[in-house]
Protein backbone atom coordinates (compact mmCIF):
# COMPACT_ATOMS: atom_id res chain seq x y z
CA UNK A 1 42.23 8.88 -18.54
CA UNK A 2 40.20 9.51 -21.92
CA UNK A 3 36.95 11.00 -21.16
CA UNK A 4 33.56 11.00 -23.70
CA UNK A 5 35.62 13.90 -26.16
CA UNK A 6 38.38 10.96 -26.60
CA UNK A 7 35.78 8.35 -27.12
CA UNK A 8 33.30 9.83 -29.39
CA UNK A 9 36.66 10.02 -31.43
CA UNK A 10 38.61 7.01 -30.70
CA UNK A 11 35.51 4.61 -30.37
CA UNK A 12 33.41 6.34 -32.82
CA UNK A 13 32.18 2.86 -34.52
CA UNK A 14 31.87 1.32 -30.71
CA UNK A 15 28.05 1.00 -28.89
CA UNK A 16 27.46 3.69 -26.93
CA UNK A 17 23.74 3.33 -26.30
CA UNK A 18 21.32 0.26 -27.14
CA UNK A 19 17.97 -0.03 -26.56
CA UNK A 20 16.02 -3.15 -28.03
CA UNK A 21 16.91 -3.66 -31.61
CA UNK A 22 18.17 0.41 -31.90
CA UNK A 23 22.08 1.06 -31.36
CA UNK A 24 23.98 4.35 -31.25
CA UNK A 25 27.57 4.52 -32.13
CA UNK A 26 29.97 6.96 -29.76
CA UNK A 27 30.18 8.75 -33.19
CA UNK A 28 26.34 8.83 -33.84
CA UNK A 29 25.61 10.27 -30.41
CA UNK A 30 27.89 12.84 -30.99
CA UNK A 31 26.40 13.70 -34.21
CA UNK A 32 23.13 13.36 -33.14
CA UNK A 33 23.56 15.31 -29.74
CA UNK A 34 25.44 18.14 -31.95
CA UNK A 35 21.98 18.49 -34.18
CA UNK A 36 19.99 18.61 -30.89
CA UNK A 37 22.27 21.29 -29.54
CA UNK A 38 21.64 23.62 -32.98
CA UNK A 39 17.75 22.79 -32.84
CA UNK A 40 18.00 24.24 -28.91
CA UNK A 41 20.00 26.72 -29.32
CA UNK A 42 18.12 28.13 -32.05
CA UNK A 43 15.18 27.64 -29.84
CA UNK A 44 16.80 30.38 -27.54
CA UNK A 45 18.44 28.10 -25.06
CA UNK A 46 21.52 29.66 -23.75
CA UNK A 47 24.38 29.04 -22.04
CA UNK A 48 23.42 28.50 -17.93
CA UNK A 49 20.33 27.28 -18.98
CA UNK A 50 18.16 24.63 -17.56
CA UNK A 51 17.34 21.23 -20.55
CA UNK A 52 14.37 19.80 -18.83
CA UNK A 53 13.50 16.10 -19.97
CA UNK A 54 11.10 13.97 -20.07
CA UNK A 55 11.30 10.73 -21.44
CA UNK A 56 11.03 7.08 -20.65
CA UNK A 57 14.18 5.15 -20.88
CA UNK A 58 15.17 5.05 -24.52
CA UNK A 59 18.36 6.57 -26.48
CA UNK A 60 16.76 10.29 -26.77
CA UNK A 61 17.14 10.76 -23.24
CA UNK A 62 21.38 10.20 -23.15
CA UNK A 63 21.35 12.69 -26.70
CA UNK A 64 19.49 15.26 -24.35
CA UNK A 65 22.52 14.73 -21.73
CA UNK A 66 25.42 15.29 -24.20
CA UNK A 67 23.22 18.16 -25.83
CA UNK A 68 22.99 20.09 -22.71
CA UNK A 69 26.78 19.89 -22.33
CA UNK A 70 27.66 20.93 -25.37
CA UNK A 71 25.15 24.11 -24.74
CA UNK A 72 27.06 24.62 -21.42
CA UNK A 73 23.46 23.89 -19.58
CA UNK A 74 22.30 21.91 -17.06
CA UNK A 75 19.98 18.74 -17.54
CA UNK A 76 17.06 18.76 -15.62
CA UNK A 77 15.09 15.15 -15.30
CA UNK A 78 11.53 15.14 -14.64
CA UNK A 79 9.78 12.04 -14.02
CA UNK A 80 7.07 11.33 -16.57
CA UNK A 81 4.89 9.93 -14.37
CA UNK A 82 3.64 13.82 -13.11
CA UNK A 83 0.64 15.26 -13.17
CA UNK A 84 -0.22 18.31 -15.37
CA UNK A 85 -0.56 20.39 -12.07
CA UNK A 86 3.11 18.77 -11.07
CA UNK A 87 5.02 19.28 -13.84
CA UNK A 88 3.77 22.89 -14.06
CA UNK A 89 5.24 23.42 -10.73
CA UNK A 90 8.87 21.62 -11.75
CA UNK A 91 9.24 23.82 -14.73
CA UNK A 92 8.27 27.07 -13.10
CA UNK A 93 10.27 26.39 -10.36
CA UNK A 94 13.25 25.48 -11.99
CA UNK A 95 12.87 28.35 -15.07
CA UNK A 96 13.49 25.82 -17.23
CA UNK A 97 14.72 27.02 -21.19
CA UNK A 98 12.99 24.32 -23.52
CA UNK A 99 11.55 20.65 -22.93
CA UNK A 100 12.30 17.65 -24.52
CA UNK A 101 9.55 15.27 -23.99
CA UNK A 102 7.57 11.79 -25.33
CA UNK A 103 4.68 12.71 -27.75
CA UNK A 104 2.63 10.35 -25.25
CA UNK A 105 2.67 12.65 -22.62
CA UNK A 106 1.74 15.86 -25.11
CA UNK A 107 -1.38 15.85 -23.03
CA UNK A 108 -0.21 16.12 -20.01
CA UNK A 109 2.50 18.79 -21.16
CA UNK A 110 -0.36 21.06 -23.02
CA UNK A 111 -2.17 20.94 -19.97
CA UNK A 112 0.53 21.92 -17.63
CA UNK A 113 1.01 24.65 -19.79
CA UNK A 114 4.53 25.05 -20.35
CA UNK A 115 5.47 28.32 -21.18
CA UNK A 116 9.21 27.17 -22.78
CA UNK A 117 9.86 25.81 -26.15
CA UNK A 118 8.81 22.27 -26.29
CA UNK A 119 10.33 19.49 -28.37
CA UNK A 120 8.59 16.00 -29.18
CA UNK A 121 10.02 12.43 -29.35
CA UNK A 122 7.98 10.74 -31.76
CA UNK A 123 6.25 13.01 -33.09
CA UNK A 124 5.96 12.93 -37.08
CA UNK A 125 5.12 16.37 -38.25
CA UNK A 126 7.70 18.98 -39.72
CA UNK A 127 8.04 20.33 -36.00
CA UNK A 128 8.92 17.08 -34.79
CA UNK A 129 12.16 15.92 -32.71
CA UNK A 130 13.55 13.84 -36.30
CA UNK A 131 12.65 16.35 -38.03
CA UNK A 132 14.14 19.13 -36.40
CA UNK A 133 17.55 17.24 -36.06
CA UNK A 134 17.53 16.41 -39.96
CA UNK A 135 17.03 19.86 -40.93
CA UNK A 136 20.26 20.98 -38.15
CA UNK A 137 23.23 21.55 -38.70
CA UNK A 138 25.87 19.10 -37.68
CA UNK A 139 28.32 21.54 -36.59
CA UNK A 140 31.46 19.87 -34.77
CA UNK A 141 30.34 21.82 -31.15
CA UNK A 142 32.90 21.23 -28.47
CA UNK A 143 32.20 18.32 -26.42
CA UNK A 144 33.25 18.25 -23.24
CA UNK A 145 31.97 15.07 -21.00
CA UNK A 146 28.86 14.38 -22.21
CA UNK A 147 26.37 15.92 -19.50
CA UNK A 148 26.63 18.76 -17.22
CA UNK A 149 25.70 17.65 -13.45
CA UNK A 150 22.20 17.24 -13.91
CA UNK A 151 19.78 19.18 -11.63
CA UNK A 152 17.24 16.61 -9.86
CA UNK A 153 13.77 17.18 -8.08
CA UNK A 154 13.53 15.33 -5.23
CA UNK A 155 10.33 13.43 -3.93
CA UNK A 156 11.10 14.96 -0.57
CA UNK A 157 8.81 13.66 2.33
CA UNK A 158 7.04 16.96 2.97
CA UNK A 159 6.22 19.68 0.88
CA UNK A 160 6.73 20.05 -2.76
CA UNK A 161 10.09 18.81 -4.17
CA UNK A 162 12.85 21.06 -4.40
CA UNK A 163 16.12 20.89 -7.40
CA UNK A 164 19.31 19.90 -5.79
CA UNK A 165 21.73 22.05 -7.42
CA UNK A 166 25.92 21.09 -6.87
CA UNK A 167 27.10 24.41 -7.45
CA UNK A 168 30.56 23.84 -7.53
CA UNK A 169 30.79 20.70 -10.62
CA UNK A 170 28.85 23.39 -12.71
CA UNK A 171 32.90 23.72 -13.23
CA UNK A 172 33.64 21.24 -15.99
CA UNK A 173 37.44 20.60 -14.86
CA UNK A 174 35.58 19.62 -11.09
CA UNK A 175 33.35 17.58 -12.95
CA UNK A 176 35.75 15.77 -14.93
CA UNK A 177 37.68 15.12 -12.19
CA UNK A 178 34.99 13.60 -10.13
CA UNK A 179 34.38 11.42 -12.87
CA UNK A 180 37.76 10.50 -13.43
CA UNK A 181 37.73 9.43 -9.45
CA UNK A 182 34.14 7.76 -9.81
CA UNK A 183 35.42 5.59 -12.37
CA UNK A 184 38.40 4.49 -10.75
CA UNK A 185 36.66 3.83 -7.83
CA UNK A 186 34.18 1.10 -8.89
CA UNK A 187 37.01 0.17 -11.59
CA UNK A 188 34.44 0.86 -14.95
CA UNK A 189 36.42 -0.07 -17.85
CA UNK A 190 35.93 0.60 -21.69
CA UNK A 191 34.63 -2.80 -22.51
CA UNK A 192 31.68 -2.90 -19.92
CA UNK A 193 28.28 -2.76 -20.98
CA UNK A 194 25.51 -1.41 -18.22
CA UNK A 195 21.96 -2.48 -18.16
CA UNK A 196 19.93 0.28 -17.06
CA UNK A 197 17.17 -0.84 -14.87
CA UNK A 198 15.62 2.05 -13.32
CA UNK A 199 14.61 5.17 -15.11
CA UNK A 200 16.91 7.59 -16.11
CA UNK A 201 15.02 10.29 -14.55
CA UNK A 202 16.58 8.89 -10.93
CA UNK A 203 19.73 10.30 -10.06
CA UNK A 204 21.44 6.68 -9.81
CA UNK A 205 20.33 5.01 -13.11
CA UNK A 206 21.07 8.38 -14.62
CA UNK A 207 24.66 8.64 -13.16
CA UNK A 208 26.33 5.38 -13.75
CA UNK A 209 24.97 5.15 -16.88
CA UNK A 210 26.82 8.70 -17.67
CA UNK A 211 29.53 6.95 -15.78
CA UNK A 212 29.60 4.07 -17.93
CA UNK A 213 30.09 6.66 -21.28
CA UNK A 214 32.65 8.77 -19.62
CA UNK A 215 34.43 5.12 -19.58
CA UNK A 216 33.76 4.15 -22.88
CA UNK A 217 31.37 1.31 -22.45
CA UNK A 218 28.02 0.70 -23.87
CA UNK A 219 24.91 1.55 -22.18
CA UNK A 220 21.64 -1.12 -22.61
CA UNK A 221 18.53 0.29 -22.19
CA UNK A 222 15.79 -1.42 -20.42
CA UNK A 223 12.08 -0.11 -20.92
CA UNK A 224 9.98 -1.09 -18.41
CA UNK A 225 11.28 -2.83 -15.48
CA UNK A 226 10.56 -6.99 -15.82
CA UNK A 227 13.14 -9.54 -13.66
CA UNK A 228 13.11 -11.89 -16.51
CA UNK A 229 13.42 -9.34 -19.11
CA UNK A 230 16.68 -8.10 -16.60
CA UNK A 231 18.01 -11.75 -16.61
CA UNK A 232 17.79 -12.24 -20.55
CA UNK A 233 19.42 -9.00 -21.29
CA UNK A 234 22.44 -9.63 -19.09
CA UNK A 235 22.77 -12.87 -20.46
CA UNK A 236 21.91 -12.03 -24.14
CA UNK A 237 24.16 -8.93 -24.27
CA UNK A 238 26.66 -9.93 -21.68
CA UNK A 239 26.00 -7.26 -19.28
CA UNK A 240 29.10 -6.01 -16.57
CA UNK A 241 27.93 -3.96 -14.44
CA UNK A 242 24.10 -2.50 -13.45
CA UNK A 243 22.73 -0.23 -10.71
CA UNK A 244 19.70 -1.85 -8.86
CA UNK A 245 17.26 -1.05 -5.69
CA UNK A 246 16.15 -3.49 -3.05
CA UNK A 247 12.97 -3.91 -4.93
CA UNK A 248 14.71 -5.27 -8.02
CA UNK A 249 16.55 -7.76 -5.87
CA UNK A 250 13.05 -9.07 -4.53
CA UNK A 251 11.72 -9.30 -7.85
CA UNK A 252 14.46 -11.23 -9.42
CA UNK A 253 14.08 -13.25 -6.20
CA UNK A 254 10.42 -13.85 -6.78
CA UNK A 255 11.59 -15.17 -10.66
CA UNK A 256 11.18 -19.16 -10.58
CA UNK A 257 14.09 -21.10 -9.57
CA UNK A 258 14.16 -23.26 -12.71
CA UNK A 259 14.31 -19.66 -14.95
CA UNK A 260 16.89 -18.00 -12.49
CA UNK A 261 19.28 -20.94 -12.95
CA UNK A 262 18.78 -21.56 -16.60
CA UNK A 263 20.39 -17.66 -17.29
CA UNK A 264 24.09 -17.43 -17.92
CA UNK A 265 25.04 -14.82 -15.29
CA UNK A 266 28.71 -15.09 -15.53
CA UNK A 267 29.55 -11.96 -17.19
CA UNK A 268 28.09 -9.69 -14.05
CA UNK A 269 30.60 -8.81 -12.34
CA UNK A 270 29.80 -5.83 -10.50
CA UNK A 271 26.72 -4.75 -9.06
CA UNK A 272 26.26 -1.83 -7.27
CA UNK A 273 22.27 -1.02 -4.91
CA UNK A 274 21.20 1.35 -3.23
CA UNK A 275 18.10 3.46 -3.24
CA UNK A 276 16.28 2.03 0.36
CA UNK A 277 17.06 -0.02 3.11
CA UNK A 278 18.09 -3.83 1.79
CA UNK A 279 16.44 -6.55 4.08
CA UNK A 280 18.95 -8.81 5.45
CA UNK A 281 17.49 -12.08 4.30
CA UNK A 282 16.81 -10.47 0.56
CA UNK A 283 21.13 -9.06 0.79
CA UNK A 284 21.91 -12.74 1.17
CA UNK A 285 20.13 -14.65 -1.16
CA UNK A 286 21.36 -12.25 -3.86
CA UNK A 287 25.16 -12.51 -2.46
CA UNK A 288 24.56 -16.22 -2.57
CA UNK A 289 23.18 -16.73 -5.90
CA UNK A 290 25.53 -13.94 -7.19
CA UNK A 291 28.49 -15.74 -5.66
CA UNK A 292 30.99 -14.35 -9.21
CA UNK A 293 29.42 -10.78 -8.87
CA UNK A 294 30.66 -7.64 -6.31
CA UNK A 295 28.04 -6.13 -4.98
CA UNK A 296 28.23 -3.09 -3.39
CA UNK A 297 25.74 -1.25 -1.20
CA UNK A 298 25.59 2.41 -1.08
CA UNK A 299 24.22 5.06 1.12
CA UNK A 300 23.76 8.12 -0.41
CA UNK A 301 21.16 10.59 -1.85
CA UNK A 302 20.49 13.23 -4.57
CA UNK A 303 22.27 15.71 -2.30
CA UNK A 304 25.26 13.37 -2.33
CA UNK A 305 27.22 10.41 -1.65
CA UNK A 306 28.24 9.18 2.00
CA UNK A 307 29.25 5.23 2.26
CA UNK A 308 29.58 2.41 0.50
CA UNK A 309 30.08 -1.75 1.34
CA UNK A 310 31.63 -4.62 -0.33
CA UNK A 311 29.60 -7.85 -0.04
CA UNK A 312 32.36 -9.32 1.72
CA UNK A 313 32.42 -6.44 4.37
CA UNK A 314 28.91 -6.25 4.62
CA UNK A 315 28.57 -10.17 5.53
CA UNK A 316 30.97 -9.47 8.46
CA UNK A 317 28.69 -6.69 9.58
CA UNK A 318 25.34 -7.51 8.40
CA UNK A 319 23.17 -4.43 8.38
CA UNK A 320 26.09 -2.09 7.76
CA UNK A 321 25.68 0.38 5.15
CA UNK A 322 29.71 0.87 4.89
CA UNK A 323 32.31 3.32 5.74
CA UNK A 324 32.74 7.02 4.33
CA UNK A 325 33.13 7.74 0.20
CA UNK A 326 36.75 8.86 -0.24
CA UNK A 327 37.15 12.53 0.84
CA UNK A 328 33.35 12.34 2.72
CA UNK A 329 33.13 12.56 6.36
CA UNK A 330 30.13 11.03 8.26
CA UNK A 331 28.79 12.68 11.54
CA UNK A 332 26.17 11.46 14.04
CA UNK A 333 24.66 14.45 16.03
CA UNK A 334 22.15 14.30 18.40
CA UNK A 335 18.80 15.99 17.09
CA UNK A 336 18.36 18.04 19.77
CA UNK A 337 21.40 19.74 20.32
CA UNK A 338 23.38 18.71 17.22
CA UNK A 339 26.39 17.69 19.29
CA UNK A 340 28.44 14.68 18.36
CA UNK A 341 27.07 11.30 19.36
CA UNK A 342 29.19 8.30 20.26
CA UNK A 343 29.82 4.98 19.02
CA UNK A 344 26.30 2.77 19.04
CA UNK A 345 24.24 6.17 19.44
CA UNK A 346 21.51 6.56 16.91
CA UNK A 347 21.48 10.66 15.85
CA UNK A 348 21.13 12.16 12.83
CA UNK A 349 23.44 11.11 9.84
CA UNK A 350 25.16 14.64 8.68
CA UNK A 351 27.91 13.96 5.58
CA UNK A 352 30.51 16.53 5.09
CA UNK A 353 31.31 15.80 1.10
CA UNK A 354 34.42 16.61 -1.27
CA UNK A 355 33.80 19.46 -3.00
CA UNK A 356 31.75 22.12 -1.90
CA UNK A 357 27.72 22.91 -1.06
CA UNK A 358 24.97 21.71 -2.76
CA UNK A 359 21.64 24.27 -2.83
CA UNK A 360 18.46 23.85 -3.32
CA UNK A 361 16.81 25.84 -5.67
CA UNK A 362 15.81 28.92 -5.00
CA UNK A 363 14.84 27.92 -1.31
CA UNK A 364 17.58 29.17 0.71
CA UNK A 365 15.38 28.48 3.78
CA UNK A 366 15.48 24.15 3.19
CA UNK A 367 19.01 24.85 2.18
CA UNK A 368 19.99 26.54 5.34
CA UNK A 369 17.99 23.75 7.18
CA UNK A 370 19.55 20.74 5.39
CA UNK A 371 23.46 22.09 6.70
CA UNK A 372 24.83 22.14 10.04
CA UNK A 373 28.70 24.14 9.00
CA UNK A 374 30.17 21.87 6.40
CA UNK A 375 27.79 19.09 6.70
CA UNK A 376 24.30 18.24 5.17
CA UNK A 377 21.76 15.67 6.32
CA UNK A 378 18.07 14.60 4.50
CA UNK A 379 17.02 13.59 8.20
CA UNK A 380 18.26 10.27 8.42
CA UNK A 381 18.56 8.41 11.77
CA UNK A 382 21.60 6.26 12.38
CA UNK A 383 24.56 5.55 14.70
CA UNK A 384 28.45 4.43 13.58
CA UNK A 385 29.86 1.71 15.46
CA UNK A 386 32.73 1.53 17.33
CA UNK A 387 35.04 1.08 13.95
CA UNK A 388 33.21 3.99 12.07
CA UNK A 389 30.86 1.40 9.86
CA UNK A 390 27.67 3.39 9.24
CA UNK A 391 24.25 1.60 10.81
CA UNK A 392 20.58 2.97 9.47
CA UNK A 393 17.65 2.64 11.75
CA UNK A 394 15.29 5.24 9.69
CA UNK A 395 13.95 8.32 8.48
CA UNK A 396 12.99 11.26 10.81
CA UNK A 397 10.07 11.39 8.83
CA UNK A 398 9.21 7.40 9.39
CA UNK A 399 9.75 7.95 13.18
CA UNK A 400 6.67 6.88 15.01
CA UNK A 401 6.46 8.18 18.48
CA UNK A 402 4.26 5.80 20.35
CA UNK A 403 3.46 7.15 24.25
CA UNK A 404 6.08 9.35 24.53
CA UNK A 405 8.40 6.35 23.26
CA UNK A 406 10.63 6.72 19.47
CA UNK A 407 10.02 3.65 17.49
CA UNK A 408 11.64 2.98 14.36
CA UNK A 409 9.50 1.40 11.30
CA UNK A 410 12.74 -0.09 9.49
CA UNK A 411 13.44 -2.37 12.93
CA UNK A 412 9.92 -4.33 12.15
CA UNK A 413 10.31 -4.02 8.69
CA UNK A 414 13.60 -6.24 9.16
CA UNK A 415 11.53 -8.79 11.39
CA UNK A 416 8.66 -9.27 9.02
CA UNK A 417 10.72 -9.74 5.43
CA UNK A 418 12.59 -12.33 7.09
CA UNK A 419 9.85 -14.57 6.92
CA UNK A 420 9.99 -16.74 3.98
CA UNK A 421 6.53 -15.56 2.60
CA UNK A 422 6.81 -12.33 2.66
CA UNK A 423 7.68 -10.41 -0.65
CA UNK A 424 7.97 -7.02 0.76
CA UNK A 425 6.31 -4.58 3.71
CA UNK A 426 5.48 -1.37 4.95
CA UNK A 427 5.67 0.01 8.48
CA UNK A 428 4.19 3.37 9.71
CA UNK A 429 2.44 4.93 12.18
CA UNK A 430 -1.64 5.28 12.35
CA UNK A 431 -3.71 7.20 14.93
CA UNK A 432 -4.42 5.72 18.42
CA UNK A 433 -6.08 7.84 21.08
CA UNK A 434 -4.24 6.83 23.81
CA UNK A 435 -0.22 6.42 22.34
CA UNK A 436 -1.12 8.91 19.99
CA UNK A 437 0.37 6.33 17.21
CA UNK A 438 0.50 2.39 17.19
CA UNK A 439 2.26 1.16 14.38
CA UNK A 440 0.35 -0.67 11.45
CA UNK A 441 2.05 -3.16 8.98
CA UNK A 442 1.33 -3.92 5.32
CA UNK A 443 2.23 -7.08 3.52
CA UNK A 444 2.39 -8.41 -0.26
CA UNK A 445 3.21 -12.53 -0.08
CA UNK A 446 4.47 -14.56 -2.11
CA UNK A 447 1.79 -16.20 -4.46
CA UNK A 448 -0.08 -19.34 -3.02
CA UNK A 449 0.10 -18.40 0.28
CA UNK A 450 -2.80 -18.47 2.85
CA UNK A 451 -2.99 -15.10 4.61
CA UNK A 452 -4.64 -16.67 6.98
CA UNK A 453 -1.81 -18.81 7.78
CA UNK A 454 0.68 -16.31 8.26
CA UNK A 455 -0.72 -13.37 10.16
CA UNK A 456 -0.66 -14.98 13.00
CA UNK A 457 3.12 -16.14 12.56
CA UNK A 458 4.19 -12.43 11.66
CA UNK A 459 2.70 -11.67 14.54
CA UNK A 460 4.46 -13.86 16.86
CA UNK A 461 8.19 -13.17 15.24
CA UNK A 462 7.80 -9.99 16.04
CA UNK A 463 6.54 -10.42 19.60
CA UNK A 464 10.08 -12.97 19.44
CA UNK A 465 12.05 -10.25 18.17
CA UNK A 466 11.02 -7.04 19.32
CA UNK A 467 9.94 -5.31 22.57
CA UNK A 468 6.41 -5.16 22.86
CA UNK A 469 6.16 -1.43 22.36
CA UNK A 470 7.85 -2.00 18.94
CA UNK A 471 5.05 -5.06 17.53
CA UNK A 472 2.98 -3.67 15.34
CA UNK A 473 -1.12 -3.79 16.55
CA UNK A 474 -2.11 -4.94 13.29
CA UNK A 475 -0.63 -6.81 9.97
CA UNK A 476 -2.97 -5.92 6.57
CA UNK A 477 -2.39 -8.22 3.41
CA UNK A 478 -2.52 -6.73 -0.04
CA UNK A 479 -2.33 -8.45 -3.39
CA UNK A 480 0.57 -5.93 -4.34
CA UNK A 481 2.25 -2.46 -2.55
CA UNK A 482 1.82 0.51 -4.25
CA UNK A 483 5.31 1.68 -5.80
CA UNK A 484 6.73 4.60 -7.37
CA UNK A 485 8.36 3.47 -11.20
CA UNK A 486 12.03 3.03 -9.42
CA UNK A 487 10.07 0.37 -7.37
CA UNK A 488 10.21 1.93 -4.16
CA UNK A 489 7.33 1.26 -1.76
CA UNK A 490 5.10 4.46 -1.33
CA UNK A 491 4.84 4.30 2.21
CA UNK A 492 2.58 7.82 2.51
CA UNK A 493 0.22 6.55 0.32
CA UNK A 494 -0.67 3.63 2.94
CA UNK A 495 -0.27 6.09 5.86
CA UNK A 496 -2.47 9.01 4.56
CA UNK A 497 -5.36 6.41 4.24
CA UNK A 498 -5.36 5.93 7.89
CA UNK A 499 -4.72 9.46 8.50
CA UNK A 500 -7.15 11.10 6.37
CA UNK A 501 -10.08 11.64 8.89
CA UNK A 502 -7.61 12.45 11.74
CA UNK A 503 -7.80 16.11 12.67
CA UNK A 504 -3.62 15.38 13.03
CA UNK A 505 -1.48 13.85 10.83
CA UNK A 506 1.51 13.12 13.85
């Protein structure tokens, strides 16, 4: 199978990267990448070193990925949204080398006070990222698949965030071969072009869209998330194949009717989500409407892959999340004892993956505490059924324990977004004294609709639907939940403000 080093050189004149109106050729990336690997290296970033990045979604950011490669270093993505104080802690943490980062955020990088080599995207001066590439050297540096396995912070739901390193595709020849099986398994071919929704800094926008280079497609580039903007660029630029969340689905749900079916969606053809829990009712409209397209669900994490689901499979076991990645084991164990679980038995979801251990950096102790022998788990709750297909019911850390009793938030999270006029929702747990916790419920609807009016009915569906201990006390309406850029719903900013003047936060 040809790999980016036969591309770059076979395809040299093909798209490799687009973003609006700017396109990079396979052979200008590898030009381009091979000037930013001279400027770094004379910047004193060696081989084993750590490329931190941070950039919005625009062509700079895949010339960092090949760069690193060629430099026999590992990428390391930073979200751009972070705080001086934040970032500080990300690059001391991780020791990175040198920073590549947007001139918009020189503020926030000054103040963070980086003590590695920093380069700027847009900036103008002599010093500047164009400038220091123009004044490289263009020297033909081995290129081997054009990024090592990037090392990613994650958000974590205690504590700071800690890099997942995989240890064992620092090898190039593992790497390469995981690839190789990646893109055979969701069949990415050389004419495909992705449309990047999410920001690169996530580990799944990231990956497929390294994917779709190691294939020899073309990568689009989409700034800022916008539904409509999504629907014109797959139409415009006959987009293939795309990795989105839940929350995308919603919003292209939420796009009007008239708009949705005026866009020319037959070149999709394979869609692959994952990122949160997909609402039932929000799966099916997008299977529906989508009717030419796979979709396929996945289950997995920054720490690794564990399941996947056709749409097919998935509407003859709705709520499934799928059965194991090729070569990955799945394992329910109970909490308590961590011994194996049976069939319908919610434990915790522990995945035993392909190749080797993952570590977090430089904390051996979470390391140690994420793996149970051969087997990791993020403390997810979940049971497989009787056939092996893997259920989620939640997060240990969404777990409300109300009187002594384990209720899980995603169960009345399903209730409430089946209702026609609600957008999205958040479930969590807020202070009671009695219980201890009484769950709490937070709503965005869909415009034009009277709160008033549906309250009530949320209400009563889940008194329908649920056992009473399970209803939440309370449903709050806001114009619009607070997110994180991938749109994922930031469920502890809505708990801490009900937790804030509690002497306990469980």
């Amino acid at each position: 199978m040809a790999g980016y080093t036969e591309n770059y050189r076979d395809l040299a004149d093909r798209p490799a990267v687009r973003h609006g109106d700017r396109t990079l050729t396979y052979g200008d990336l590898h030009q381009r990448s091979s000037r930013l690997a001279s400027v770094l290296r004379a910047d004193g970033l060696a081989p084993g070193g750590r490329l931190a990045v941070m950039l919005p979604n625009r062509v700079e950011f895949l010339e960092c990925l090949a760069a690193s490669a060629k430099l026999e270093c590992s990428a390391l993505s930073i979200n751009w949204h972070l705080a001086a104080p934040e970032l500080a802690y990300v690059l001391t943490d991780s020791g990175a080398g040198a920073l590549v980062a947007d001139d918009s955020l020189r503020d926030v990088v000054e103040a963070a006070g980086a003590s590695c080599p920093v380069l700027y995207v847009d900036d103008d001066s002599p010093t500047g990222y164009e400038a220091r590439l123009a004044g490289a050297g263009s020297d033909d540096l081995p290129t081997p698949w054009p990024c090592s396995w990037p090392v990613i912070y994650t958000s974590g739901t205690t504590g700071r965030p800690k890099g997942v390193v995989h240890g064992a595709l620092a090898d190039p020849e593992v790497l390469r071969a995981t690839q190789e099986g990646l893109v055979a398994l969701w069949g990415y071919r050389p004419g495909d072009v992705h449309v990047v929704a999410g920001p690169l800094y996530h580990a799944g926008p990231q990956g497929y869209a390294a994917l779709t280079l190691y294939a020899g497609g073309t990568v689009e580039l989409l700034g800022a998330w916008d539904a409509s903007e999504f629907l014109r660029v797959v139409e415009e630029r006959s987009g293939t194949t795309s990795f989105l969340t839940p929350a995308h689905f919603i919003r292209l749900l939420e796009v009007p009717e008239d708009e949705r079916s005026r866009r020319d969606l037959g070149s999709l053809r394979h869609v692959i989500h994952a990122g949160a829990p997909c609402p039932v009712g929000v799966k099916r409209r997008i299977i529906e409407w989508w009717d030419h397209t796979e979709v396929w669900e996945v289950y997995g994490m920054s720490e690794g892959g564990a399941t996947r689901v056709s749409a097919i499979e998935w509407l003859e076991r709705p709520g499934t999340v799928g059965l194991p990645w090729p070569g990955t084991e799945v394992r329910i164990l109970d909490p308590t004892t961590l011994e194996p679980v049976g069939p319908g038995v919610d434990g915790l979801i522990y995945v035993r993956p392909p190749r080797g251990r993952f570590h977090y950096h430089d904390d051996p102790e979470k390391t140690d505490g994420a793996w149970h022998g051969d087997a990791f788990t993020v403390g997810d709750v979940g049971h497989l059924d009787a056939e092996g297909w893997l259920h989620l019911t939640d997060r240990v850390a969404d777990l409300v324990i109300k009187g002594g009793v384990n209720v899980y938030p995603r169960t009345v999270e399903d209730v409430l977004h089946d209702h026609p006029a609600v957008v999205d929702c958040a479930v969590f747990g807020v202070p009671h004294p009695r219980d201890g916790e009484h769950l709490y419920a937070v709503v965005e609807l869909r415009s034009g609709v009277d709160p008033d009016q549906v309250v009530g009915d949320l209400l009563d569906r889940c008194r329908e639907r649920l056992d009473p201990w399970s209803c939440p006390s309370s449903v709050e309406v806001v114009d619009e939940l607070p997110r994180d850029p991938n749109g994922k719903v930031l469920k502890r900013h809505l708990r801490e403000a009900h937790w804030a003047d509690s002497e306990r936060r469980i």
